[in-house]
C-alpha atoms as a PDB file:
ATOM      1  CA  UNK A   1      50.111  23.460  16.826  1.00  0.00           C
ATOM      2  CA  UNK A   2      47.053  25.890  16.400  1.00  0.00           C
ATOM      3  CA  UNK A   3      47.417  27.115  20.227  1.00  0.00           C
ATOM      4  CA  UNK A   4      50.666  28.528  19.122  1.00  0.00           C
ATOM      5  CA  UNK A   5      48.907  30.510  15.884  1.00  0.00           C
ATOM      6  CA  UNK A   6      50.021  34.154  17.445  1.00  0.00           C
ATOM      7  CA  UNK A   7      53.200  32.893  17.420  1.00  0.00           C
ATOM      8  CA  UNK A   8      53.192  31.810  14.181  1.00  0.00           C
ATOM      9  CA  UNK A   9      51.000  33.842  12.203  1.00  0.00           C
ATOM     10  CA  UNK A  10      51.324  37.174  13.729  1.00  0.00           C
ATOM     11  CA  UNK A  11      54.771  38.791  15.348  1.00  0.00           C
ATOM     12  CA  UNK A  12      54.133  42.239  18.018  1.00  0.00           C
ATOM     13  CA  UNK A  13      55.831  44.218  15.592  1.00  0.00           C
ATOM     14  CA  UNK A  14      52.838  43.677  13.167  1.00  0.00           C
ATOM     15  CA  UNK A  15      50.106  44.046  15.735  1.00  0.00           C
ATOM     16  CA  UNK A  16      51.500  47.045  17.066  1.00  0.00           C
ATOM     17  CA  UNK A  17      52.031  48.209  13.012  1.00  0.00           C
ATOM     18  CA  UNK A  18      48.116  47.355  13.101  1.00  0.00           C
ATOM     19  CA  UNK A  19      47.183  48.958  16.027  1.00  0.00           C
ATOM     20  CA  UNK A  20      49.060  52.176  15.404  1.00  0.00           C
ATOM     21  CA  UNK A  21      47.058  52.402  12.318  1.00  0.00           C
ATOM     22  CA  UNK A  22      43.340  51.776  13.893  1.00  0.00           C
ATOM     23  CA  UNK A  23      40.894  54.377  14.860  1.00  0.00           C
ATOM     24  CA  UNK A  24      40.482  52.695  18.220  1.00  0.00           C
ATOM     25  CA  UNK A  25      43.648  51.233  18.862  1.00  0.00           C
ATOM     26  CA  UNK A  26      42.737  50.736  22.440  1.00  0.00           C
ATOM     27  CA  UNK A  27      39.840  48.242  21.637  1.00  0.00           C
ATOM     28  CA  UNK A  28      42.227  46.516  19.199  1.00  0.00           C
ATOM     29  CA  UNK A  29      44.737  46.211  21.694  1.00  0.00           C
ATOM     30  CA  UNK A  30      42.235  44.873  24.161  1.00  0.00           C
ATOM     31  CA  UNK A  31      40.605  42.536  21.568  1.00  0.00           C
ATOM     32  CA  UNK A  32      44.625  41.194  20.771  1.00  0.00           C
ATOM     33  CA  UNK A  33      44.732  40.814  24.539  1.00  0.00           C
ATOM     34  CA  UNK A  34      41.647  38.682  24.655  1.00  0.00           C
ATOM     35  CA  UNK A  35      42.788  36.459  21.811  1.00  0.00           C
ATOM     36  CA  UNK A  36      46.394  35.821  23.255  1.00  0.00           C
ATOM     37  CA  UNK A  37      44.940  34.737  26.715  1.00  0.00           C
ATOM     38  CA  UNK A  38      42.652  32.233  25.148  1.00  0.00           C
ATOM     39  CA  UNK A  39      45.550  30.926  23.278  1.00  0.00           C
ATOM     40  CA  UNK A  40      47.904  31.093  26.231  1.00  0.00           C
ATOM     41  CA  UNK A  41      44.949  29.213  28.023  1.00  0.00           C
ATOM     42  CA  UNK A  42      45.014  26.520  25.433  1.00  0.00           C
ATOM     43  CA  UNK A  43      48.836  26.687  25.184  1.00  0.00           C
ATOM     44  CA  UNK A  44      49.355  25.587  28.521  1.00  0.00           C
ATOM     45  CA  UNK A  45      46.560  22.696  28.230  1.00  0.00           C
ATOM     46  CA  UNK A  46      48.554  21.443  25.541  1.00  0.00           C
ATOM     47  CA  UNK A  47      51.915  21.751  27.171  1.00  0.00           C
ATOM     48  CA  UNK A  48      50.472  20.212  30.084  1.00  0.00           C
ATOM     49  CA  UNK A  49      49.281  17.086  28.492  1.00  0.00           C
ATOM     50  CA  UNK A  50      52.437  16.577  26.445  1.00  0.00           C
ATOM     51  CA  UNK A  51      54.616  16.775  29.972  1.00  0.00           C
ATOM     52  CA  UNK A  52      51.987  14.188  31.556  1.00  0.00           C
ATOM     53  CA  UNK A  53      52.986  11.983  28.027  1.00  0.00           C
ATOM     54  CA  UNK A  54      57.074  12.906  28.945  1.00  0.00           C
ATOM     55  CA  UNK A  55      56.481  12.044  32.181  1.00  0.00           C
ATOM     56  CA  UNK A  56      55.016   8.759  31.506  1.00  0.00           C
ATOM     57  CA  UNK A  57      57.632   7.757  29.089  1.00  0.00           C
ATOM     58  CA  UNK A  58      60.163   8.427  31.850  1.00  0.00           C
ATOM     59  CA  UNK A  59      58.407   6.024  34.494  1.00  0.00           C
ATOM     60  CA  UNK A  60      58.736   3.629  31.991  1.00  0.00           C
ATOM     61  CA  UNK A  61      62.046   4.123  31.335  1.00  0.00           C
ATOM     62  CA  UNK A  62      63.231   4.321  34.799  1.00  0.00           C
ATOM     63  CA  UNK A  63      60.820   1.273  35.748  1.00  0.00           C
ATOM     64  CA  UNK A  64      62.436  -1.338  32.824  1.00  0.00           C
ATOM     65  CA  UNK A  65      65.821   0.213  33.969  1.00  0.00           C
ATOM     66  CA  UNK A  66      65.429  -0.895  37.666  1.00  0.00           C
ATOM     67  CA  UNK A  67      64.195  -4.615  36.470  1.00  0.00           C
ATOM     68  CA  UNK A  68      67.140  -4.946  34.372  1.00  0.00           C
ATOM     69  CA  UNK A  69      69.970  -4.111  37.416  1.00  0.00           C
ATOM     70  CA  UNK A  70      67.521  -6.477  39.386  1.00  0.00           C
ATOM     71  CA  UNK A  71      67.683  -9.157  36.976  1.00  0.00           C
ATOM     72  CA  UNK A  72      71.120  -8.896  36.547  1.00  0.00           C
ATOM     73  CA  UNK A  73      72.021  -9.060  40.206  1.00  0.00           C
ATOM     74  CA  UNK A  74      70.049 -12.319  39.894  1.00  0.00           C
ATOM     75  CA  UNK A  75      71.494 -13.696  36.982  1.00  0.00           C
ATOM     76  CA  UNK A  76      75.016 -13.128  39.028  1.00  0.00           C
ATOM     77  CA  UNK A  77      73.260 -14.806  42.467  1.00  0.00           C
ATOM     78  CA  UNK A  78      72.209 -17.960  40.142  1.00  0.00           C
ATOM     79  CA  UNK A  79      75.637 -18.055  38.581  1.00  0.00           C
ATOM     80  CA  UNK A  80      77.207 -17.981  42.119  1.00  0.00           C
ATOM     81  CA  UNK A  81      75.204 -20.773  43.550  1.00  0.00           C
ATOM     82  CA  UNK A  82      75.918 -22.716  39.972  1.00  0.00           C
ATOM     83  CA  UNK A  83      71.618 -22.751  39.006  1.00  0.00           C
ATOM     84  CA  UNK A  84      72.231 -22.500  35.251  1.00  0.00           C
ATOM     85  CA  UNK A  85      68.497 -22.316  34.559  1.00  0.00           C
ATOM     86  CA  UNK A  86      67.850 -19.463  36.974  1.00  0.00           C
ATOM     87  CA  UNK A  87      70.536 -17.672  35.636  1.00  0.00           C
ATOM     88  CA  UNK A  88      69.245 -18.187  32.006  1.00  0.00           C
ATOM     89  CA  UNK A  89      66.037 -17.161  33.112  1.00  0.00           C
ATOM     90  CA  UNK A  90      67.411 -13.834  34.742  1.00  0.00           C
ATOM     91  CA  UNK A  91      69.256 -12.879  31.571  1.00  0.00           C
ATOM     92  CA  UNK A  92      66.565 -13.655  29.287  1.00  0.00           C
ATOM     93  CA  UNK A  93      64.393 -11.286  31.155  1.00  0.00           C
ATOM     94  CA  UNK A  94      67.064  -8.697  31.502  1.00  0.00           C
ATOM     95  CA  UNK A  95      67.802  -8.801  27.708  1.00  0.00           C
ATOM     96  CA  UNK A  96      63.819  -8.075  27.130  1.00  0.00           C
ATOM     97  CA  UNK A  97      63.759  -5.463  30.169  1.00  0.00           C
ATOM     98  CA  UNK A  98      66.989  -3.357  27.882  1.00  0.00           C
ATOM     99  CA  UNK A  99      64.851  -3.684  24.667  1.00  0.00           C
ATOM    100  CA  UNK A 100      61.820  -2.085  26.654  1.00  0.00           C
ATOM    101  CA  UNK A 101      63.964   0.219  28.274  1.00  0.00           C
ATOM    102  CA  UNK A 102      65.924   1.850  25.112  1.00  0.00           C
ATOM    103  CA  UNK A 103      62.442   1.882  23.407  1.00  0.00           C
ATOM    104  CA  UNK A 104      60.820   3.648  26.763  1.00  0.00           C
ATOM    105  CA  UNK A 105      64.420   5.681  26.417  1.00  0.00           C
ATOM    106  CA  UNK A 106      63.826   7.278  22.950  1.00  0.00           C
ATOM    107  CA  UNK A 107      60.334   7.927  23.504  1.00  0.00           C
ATOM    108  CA  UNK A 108      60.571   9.426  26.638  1.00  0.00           C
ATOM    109  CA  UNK A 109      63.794  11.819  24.849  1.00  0.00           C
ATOM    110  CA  UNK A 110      61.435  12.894  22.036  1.00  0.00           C
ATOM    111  CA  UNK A 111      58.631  13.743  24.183  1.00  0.00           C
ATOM    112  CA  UNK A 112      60.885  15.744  27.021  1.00  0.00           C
ATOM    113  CA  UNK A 113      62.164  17.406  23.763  1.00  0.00           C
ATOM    114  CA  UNK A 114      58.686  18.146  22.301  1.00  0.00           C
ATOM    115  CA  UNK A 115      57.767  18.794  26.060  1.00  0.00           C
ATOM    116  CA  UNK A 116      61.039  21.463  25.950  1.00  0.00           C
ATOM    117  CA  UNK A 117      60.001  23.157  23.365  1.00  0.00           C
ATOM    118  CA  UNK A 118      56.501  23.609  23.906  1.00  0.00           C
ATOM    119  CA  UNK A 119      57.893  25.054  27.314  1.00  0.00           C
ATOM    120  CA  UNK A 120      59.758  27.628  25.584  1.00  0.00           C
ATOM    121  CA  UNK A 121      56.911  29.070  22.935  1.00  0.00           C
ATOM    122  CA  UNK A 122      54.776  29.017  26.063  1.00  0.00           C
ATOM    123  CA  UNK A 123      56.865  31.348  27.724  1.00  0.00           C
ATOM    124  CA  UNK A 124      57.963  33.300  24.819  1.00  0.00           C
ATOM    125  CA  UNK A 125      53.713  33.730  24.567  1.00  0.00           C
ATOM    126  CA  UNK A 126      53.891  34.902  28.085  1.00  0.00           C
ATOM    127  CA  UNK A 127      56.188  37.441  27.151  1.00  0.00           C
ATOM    128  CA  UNK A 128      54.506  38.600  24.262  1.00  0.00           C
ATOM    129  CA  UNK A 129      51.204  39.158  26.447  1.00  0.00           C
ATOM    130  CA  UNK A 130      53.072  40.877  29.065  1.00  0.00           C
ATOM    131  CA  UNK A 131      54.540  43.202  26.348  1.00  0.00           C
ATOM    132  CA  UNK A 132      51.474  43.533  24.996  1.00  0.00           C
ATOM    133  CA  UNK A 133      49.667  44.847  28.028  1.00  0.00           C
ATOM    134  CA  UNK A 134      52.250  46.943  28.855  1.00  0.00           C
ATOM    135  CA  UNK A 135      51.938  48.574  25.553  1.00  0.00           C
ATOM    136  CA  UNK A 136      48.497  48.606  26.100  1.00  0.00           C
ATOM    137  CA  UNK A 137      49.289  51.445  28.786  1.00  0.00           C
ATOM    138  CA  UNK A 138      51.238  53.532  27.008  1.00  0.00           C
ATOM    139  CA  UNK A 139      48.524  53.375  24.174  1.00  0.00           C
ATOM    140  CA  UNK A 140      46.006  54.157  26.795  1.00  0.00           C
ATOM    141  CA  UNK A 141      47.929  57.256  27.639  1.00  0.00           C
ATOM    142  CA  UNK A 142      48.753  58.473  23.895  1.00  0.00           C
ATOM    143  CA  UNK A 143      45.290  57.877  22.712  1.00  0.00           C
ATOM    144  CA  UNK A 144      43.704  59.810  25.386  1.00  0.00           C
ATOM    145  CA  UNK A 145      46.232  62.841  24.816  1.00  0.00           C
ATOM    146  CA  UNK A 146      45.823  62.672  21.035  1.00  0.00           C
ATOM    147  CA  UNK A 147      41.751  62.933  21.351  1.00  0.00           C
ATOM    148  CA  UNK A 148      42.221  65.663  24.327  1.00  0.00           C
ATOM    149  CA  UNK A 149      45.030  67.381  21.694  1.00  0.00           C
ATOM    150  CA  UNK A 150      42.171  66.949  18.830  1.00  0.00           C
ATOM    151  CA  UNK A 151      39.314  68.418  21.144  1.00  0.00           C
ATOM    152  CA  UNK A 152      41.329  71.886  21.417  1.00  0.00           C
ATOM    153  CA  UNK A 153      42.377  72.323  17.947  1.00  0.00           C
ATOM    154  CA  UNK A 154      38.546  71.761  16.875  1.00  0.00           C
ATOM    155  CA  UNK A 155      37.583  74.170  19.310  1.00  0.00           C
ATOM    156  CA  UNK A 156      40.205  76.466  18.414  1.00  0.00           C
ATOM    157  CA  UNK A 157      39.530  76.156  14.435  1.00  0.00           C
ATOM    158  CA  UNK A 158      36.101  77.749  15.331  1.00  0.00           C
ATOM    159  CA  UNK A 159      37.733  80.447  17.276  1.00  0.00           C
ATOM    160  CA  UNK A 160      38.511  83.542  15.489  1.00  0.00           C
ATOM    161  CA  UNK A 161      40.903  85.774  16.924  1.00  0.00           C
ATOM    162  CA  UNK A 162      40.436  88.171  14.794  1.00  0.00           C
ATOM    163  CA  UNK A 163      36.526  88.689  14.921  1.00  0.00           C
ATOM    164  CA  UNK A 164      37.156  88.406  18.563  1.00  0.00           C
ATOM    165  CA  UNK A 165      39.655  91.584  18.694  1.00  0.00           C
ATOM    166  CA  UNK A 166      37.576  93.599  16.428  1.00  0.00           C
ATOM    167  CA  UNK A 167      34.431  93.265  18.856  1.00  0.00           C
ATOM    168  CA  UNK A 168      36.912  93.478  22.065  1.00  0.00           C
ATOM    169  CA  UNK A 169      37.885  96.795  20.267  1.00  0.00           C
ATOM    170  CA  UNK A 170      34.101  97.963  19.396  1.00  0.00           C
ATOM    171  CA  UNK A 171      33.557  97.467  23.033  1.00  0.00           C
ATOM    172  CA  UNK A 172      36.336  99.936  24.168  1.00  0.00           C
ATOM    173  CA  UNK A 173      35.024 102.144  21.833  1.00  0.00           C
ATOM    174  CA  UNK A 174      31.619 101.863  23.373  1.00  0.00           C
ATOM    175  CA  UNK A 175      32.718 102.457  26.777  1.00  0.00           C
ATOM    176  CA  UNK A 176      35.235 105.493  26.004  1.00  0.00           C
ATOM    177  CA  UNK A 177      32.003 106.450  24.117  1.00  0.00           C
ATOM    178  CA  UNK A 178      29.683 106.499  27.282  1.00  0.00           C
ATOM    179  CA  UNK A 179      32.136 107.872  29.906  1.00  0.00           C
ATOM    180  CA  UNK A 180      32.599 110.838  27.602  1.00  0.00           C
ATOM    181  CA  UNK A 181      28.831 111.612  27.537  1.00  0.00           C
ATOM    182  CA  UNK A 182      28.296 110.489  31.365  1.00  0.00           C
ATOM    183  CA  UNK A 183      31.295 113.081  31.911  1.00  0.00           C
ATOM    184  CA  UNK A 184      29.370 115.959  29.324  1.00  0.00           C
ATOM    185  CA  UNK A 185      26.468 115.073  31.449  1.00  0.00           C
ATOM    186  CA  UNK A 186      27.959 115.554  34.995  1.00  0.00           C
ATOM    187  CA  UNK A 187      29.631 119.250  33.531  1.00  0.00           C
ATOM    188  CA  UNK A 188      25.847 120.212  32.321  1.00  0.00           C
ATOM    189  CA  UNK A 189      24.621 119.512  35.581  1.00  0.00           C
ATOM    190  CA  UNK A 190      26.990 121.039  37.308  1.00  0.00           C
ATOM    191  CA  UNK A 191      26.702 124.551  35.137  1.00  0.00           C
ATOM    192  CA  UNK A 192      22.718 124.071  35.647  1.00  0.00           C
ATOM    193  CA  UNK A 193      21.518 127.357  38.218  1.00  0.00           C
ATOM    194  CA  UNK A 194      18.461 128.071  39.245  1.00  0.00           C
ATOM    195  CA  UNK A 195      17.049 131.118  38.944  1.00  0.00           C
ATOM    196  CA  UNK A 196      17.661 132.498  42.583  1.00  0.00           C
ATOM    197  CA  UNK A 197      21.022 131.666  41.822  1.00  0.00           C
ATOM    198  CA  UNK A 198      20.764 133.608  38.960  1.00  0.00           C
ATOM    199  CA  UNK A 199      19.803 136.717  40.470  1.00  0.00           C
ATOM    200  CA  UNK A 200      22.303 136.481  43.159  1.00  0.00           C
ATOM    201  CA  UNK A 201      24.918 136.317  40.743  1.00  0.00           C
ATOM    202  CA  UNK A 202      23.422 139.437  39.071  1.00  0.00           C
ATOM    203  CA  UNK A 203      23.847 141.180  42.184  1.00  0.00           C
ATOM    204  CA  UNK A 204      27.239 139.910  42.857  1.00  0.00           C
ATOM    205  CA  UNK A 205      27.883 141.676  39.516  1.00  0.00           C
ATOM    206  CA  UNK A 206      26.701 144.795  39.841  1.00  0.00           C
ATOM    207  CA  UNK A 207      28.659 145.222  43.151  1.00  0.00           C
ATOM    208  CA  UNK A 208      31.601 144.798  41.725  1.00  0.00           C
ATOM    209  CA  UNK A 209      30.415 146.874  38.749  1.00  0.00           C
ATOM    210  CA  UNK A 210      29.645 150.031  41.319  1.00  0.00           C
ATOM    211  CA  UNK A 211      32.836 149.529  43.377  1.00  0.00           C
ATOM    212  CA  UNK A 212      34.561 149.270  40.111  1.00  0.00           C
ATOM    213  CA  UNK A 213      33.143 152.411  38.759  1.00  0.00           C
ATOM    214  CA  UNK A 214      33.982 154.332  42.114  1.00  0.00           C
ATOM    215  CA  UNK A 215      37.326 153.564  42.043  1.00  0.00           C
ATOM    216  CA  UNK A 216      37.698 154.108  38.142  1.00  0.00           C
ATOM    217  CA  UNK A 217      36.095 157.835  39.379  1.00  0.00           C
ATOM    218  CA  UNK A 218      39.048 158.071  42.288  1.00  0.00           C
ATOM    219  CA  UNK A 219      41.772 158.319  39.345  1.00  0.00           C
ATOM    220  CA  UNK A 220      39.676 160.183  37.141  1.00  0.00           C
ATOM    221  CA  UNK A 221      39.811 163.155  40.143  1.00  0.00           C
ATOM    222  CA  UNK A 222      43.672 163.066  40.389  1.00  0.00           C
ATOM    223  CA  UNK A 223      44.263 163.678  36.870  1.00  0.00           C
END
């Protein structure tokens, strides 16, 4: 039956074979997801209106079966009260109640088997859709690692480490650079006097050049 085409035509192991292989294999999950619903959706039509066709058979069945245990109670009631055209009657309508009955029989056995194994792919389509959304999941979860995994390397392809320690290592260099000269500049300022200072300092000097000389002069004496 074409309901049962997944079944038939396709087996997970090849879908998933297919989806491992697409660029998007979420939407081709989700578009495999689609397409076995609709065909579980017809699937069970189907199977439903082949167990209506079982059931049918088996009211038939069960309907000729009851007529011929009635008739033959009858036939045995005539026989008892010695009416040999009643009982004729009875068993003539019991022998055509059997034929109608084994016929009923055999159709209603093919159909419950049809019925069976319609049953049976039906579920085993249930499973499959289960399994497939389950996979669907996991596929979720590896896709959206693999593009996040993807995103990083790009970024890191354009990332040069080593252009990136040269200019960390220009930039050291700078700043060793300036502190030296903001350090040269804080000792120049520092030695910077004024000229009052100046002068003090010359007369700082020349005491020390006077007591100096005095006691230079002291020695000299006790020679």
């Amino acid at each position: 039956m074409s309901v049962f085409k997944r079944l038939r035509d396709l087996t997970l192991s090849n879908v998933y074979a297919m989806i491992e292989k697409a660029e998007d294999p979420v939407k081709l999950t989700d578009q495999y997801i689609r397409d076995m619903q609709e065909d579980l959706a017809d699937a069970e039509k189907a199977v439903a209106a082949q167990i209506a066709i079982e059931k049918k058979f088996k009211q038939l069945y069960e309907e000729q079966q009851e007529l011929v245990n009635r008739r033959t109670e009858q036939a045995h009631m005539a026989a008892k009260a010695q009416n040999v055209d009643l009982a004729r009657r009875a068993l003539e309508e019991k022998n055509a109640a059997e034929q109608k009955m084994n016929e009923y029989k055999n159709s209603f056995d093919q159909n419950k088997a049809a019925a069976d194994n319609l049953r049976g792919k039906l579920e085993e389509m249930r499973k499959q859709l289960t399994e497939m959304k389950n996979k669907r999941d996991t596929l979720v979860a590896r896709y959206s690692a693999a593009k996040a995994q993807n995103e990083i390397n790009k970024t890191m392809s354009g990332f040069n480490s080593d252009s990136a320690s040269s200019g960390m290592k220009r930039m050291e260099e700078k700043m060793l650079n300036m502190e030296a000269q903001a350090e040269a500049s804080n000792e120049m300022s520092s030695k910077g006097k004024s000229l009052d200072d100046e002068f003090a300092e010359l007369g700082k000097n020349s005491a020390v050049d006077s007591e100096l000389e005095a006691l230079m002069k002291q020695y000299e004496k006790n020679e």
